[in-house]
Protein backbone atom coordinates (compact mmCIF):
# COMPACT_ATOMS: atom_id res chain seq x y z
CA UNK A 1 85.88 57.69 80.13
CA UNK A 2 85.60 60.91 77.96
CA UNK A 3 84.08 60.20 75.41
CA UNK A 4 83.21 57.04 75.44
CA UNK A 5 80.52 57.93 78.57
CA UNK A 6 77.41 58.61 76.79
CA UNK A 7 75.58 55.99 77.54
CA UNK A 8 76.31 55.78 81.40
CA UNK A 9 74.00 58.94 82.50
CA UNK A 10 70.65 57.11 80.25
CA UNK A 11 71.45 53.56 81.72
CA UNK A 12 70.94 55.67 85.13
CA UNK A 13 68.17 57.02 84.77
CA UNK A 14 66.32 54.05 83.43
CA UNK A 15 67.44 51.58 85.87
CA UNK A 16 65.31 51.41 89.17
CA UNK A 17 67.72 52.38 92.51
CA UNK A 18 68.98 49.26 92.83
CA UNK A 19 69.83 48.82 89.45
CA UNK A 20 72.31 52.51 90.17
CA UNK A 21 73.59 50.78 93.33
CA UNK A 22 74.78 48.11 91.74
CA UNK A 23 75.94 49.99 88.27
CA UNK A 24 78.16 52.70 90.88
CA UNK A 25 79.38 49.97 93.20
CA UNK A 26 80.48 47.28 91.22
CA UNK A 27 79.84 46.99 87.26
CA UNK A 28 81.88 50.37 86.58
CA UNK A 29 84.78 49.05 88.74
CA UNK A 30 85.06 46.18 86.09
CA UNK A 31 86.70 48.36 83.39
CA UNK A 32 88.70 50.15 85.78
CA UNK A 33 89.71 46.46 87.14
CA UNK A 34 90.61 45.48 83.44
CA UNK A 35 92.83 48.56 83.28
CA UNK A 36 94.31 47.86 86.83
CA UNK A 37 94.64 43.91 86.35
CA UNK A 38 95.18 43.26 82.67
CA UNK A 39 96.72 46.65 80.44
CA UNK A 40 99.31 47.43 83.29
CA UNK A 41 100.74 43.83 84.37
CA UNK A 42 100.51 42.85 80.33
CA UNK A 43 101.46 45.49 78.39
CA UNK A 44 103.87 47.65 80.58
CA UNK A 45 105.40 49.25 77.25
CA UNK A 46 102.31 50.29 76.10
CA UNK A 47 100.99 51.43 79.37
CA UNK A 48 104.34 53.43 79.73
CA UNK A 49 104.23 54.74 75.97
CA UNK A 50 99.91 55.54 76.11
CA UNK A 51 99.80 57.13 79.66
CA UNK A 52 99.88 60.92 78.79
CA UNK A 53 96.98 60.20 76.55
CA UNK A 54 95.24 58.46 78.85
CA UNK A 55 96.03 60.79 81.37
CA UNK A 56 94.27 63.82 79.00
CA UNK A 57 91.19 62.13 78.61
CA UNK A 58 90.95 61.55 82.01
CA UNK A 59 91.32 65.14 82.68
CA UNK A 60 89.32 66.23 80.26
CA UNK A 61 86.34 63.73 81.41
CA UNK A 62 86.71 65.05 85.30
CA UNK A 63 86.32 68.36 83.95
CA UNK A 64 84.06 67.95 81.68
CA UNK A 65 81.37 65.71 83.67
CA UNK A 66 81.44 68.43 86.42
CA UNK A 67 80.43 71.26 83.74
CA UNK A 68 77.81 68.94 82.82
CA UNK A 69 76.30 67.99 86.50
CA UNK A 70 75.63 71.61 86.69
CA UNK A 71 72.47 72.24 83.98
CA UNK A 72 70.59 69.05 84.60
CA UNK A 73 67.03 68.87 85.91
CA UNK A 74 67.25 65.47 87.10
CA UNK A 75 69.32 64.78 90.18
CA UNK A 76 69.41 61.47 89.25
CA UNK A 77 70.67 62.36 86.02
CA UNK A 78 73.38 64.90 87.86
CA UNK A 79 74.97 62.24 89.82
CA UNK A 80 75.20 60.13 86.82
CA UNK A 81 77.75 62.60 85.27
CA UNK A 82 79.52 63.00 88.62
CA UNK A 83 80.54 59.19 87.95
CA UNK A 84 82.09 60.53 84.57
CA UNK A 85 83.87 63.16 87.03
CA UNK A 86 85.47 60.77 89.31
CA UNK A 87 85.94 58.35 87.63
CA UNK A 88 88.49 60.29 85.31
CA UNK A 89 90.21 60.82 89.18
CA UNK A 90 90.82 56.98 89.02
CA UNK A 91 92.48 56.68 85.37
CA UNK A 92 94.70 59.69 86.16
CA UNK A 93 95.68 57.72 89.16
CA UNK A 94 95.93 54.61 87.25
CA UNK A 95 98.47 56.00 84.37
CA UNK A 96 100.63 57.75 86.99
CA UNK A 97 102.46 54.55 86.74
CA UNK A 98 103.41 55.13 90.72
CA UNK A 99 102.69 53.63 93.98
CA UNK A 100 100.91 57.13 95.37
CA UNK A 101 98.53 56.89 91.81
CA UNK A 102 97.60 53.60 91.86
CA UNK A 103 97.06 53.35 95.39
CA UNK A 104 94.56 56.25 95.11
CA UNK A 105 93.03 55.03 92.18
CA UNK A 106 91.77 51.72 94.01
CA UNK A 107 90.97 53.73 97.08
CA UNK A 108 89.03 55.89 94.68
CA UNK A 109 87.64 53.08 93.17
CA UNK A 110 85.60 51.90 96.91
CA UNK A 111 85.22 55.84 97.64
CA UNK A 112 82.84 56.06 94.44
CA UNK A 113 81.19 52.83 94.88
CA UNK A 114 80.22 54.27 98.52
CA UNK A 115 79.73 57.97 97.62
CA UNK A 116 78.06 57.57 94.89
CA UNK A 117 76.07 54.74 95.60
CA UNK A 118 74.35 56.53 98.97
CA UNK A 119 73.86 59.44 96.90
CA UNK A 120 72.04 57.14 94.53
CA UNK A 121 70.26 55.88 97.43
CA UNK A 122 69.41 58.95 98.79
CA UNK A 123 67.78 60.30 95.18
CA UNK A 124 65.94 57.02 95.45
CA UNK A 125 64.13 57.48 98.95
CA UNK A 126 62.50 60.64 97.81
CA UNK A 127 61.45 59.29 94.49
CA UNK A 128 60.16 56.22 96.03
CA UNK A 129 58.00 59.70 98.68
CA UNK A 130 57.45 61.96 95.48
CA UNK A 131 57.50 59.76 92.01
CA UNK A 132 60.25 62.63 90.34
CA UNK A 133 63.40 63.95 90.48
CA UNK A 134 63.30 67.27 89.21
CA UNK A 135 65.19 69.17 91.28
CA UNK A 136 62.46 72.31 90.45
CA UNK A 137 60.09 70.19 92.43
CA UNK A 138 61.84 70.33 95.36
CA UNK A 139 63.35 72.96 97.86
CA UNK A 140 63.20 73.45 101.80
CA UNK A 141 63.13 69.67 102.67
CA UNK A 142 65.35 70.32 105.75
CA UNK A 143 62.41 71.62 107.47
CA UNK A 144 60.26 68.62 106.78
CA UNK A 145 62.72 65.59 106.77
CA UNK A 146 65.52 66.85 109.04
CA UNK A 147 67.35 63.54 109.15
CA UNK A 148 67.14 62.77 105.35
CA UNK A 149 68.60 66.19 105.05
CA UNK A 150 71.77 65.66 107.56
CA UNK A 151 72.60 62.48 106.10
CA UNK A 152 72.42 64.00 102.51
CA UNK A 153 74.80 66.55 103.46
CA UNK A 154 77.43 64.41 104.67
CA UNK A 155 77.34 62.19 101.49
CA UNK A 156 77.37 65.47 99.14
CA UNK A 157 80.30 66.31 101.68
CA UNK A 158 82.34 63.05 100.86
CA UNK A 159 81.41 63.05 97.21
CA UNK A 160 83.09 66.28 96.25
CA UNK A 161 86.56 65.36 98.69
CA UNK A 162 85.84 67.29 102.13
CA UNK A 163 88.84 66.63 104.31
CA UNK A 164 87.95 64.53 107.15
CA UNK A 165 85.67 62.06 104.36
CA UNK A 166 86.72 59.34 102.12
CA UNK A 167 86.25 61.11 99.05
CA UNK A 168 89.55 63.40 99.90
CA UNK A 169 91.77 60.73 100.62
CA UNK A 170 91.76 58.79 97.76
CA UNK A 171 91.68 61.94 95.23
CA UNK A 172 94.04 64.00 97.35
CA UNK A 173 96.77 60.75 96.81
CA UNK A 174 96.06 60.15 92.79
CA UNK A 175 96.98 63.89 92.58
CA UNK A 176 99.97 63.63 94.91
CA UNK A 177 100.93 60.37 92.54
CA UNK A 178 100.10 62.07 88.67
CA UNK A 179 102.44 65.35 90.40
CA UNK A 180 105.28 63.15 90.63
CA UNK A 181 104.52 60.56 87.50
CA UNK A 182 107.95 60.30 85.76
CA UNK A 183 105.09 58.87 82.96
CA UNK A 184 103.45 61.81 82.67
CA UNK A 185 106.14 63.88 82.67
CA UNK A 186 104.00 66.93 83.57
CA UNK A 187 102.73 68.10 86.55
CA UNK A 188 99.88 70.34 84.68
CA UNK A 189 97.33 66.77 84.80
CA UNK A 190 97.12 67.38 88.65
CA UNK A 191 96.61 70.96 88.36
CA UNK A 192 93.93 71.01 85.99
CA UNK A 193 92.35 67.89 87.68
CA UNK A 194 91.90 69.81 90.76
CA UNK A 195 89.99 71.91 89.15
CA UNK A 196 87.54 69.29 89.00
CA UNK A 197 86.89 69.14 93.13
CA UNK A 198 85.95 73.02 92.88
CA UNK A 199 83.49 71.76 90.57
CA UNK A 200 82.77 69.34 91.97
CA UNK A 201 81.72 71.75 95.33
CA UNK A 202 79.86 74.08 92.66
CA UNK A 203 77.75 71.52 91.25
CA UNK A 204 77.00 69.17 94.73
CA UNK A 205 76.44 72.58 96.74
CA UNK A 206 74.06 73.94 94.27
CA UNK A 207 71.90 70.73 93.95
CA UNK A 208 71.75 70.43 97.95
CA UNK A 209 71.08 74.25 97.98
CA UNK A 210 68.34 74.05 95.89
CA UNK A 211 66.72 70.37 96.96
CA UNK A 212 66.82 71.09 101.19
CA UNK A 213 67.45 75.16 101.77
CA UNK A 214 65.33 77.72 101.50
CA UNK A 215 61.66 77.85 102.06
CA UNK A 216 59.08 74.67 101.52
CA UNK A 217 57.98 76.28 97.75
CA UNK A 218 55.75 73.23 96.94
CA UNK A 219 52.67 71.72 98.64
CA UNK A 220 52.97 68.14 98.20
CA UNK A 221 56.32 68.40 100.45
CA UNK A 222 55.07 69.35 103.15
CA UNK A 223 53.54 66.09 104.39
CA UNK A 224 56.62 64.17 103.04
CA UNK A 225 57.97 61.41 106.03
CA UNK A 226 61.43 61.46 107.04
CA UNK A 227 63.89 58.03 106.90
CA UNK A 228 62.00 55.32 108.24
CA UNK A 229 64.59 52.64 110.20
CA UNK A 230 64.72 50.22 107.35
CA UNK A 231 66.59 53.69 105.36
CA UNK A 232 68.33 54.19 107.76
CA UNK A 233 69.83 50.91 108.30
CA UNK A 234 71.17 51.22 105.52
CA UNK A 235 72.69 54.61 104.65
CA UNK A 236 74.75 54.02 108.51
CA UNK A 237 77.23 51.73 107.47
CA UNK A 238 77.58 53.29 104.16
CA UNK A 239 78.30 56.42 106.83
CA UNK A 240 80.96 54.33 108.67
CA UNK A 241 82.61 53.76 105.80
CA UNK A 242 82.78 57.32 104.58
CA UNK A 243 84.28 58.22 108.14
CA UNK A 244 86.49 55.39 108.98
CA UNK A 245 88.25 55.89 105.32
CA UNK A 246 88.17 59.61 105.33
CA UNK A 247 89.88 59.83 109.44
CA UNK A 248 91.94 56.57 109.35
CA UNK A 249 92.72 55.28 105.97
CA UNK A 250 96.02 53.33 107.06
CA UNK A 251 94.60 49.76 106.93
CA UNK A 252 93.17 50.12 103.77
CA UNK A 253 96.51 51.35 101.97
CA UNK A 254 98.29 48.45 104.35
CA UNK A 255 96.72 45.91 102.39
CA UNK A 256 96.94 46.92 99.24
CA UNK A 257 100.83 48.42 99.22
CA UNK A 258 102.39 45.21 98.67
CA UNK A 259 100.58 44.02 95.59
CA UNK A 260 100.63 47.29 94.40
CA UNK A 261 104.51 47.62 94.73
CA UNK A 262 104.92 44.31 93.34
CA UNK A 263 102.55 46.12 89.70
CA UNK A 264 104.79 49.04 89.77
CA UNK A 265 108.00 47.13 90.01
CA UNK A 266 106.68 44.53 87.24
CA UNK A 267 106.10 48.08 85.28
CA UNK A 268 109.71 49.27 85.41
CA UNK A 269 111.10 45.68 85.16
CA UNK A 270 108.84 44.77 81.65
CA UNK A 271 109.21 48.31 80.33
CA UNK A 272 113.49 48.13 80.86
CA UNK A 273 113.62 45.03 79.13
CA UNK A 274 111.63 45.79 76.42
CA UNK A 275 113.93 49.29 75.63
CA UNK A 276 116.50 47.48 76.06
């Protein structure tokens, strides 16, 4: 969270691919966990009584870490802040205090881990071909790795919430839930959080833009090997995933309704009593 992020983009950049996998699909789902798990179910009065703040920082980082995305050099280092981006998605969803928000937030939650994770993938199959990731070194790769360049797409697609992909499921609910928080008390958090998915399509666009279109401006791409099968292997399920949640998301909010109205009631129930 805004801005408390700082060192998330540098531990990036200096861990090796799987060292991002694992940071995007897991460790930075342990604080949102703690939120989810622990400040909720424990402290419902202070959830109740903090959630408008919580709810502005969380706006402010989605907004903020999709300004950012847009100057840097390194991809690596631009999908880094897009973590800071959606991840704000999942505390606004979080402090809606409503089934719809929290809901979203823990679909969001796998959506990143998946998103972002390929995309970390992906930046790490041509580093592994070129040894950098400035995105000046780079430009017309469709032409020479036509594969790489299809499956890119449809990540960058699901990152920044096309409909039809995960990625506009899970954000498309948390701002359907912080619209209707009775917590928040203001519908203005999803309006200015939507903001953040046009940004999010500036930012993702522009780096696939300048990375695969145009014409091949640098020598040393040109002899550059598309996915081998061992890549491939594993970007497909990763694709299933993105597909399967974005077209038919029902099972996944079947199994986590229950528990999730059981929080929400346990919300109302601790913060009655302790008014009253």
């Amino acid at each position: 969270m805004w801005p408390l992020h700082s060192w998330l983009p540098d531990a990036h950049v200096e861990a090796p691919t799987a060292g991002s996998v694992i940071l995007a699909g897991v460790l930075l789902k342990l604080g949102t966990y703690g939120f989810l798990r622990f400040n909720l179910g424990l402290f419902p009065e202070a959830s109740h009584y903090f959630a408008p703040t919580i709810a502005f920082l969380a706006v402010v980082g989605i907004i903020y870490g999709a300004i950012v995305c847009y100057p840097q050099k390194d991809v690596k280092k631009l999908v880094a802040y897009s973590s800071v981006s959606h991840l704000g998605f999942v505390m606004l969803g979080l402090f809606a205090l409503n089934d719809l928000g929290i809901q979203g937030a823990i679909l969001q939650m796998i959506n990143h881990g998946i998103s972002t994770g390929a995309l970390f993938l992906i930046v790490g199959m041509i580093y592994e071909r070129r040894h950098t990731r400035a995105l000046d070194e780079f430009g017309g790769l469709w032409a020479v790795m036509p594969l790489y360049g299809s499956l890119t797409l449809i990540v960058v697609l699901s990152s920044m919430g096309l409909p039809g992909l995960n990625g506009f499921v899970g954000e498309f609910t948390i701002l359907l839930g912080a619209f209707g928080s009775q917590a928040l008390g203001s519908y203005y958090y999803s309006i200015f959080a939507a903001l953040g998915i046009i940004l999010a399509a500036i930012y993702m666009l522009w780096m696939f833009q300048k990375m695969f279109l145009g014409a091949v401006n640098n020598e040393k791409n040109t002899l550059l090997q598309d996915l081998n099968w061992r890549e491939i292997a594993v970007l497909v399920p990763l694709l299933i995933l993105i597909f399967w949640i974005g077209l038919y998301p029902r099972p996944f909010f079947n199994l986590m309704s229950a528990s999730v109205e059981q929080l929400t009631a346990a919300l109302d129930i601790g913060t009655t009593i302790v008014l009253q």
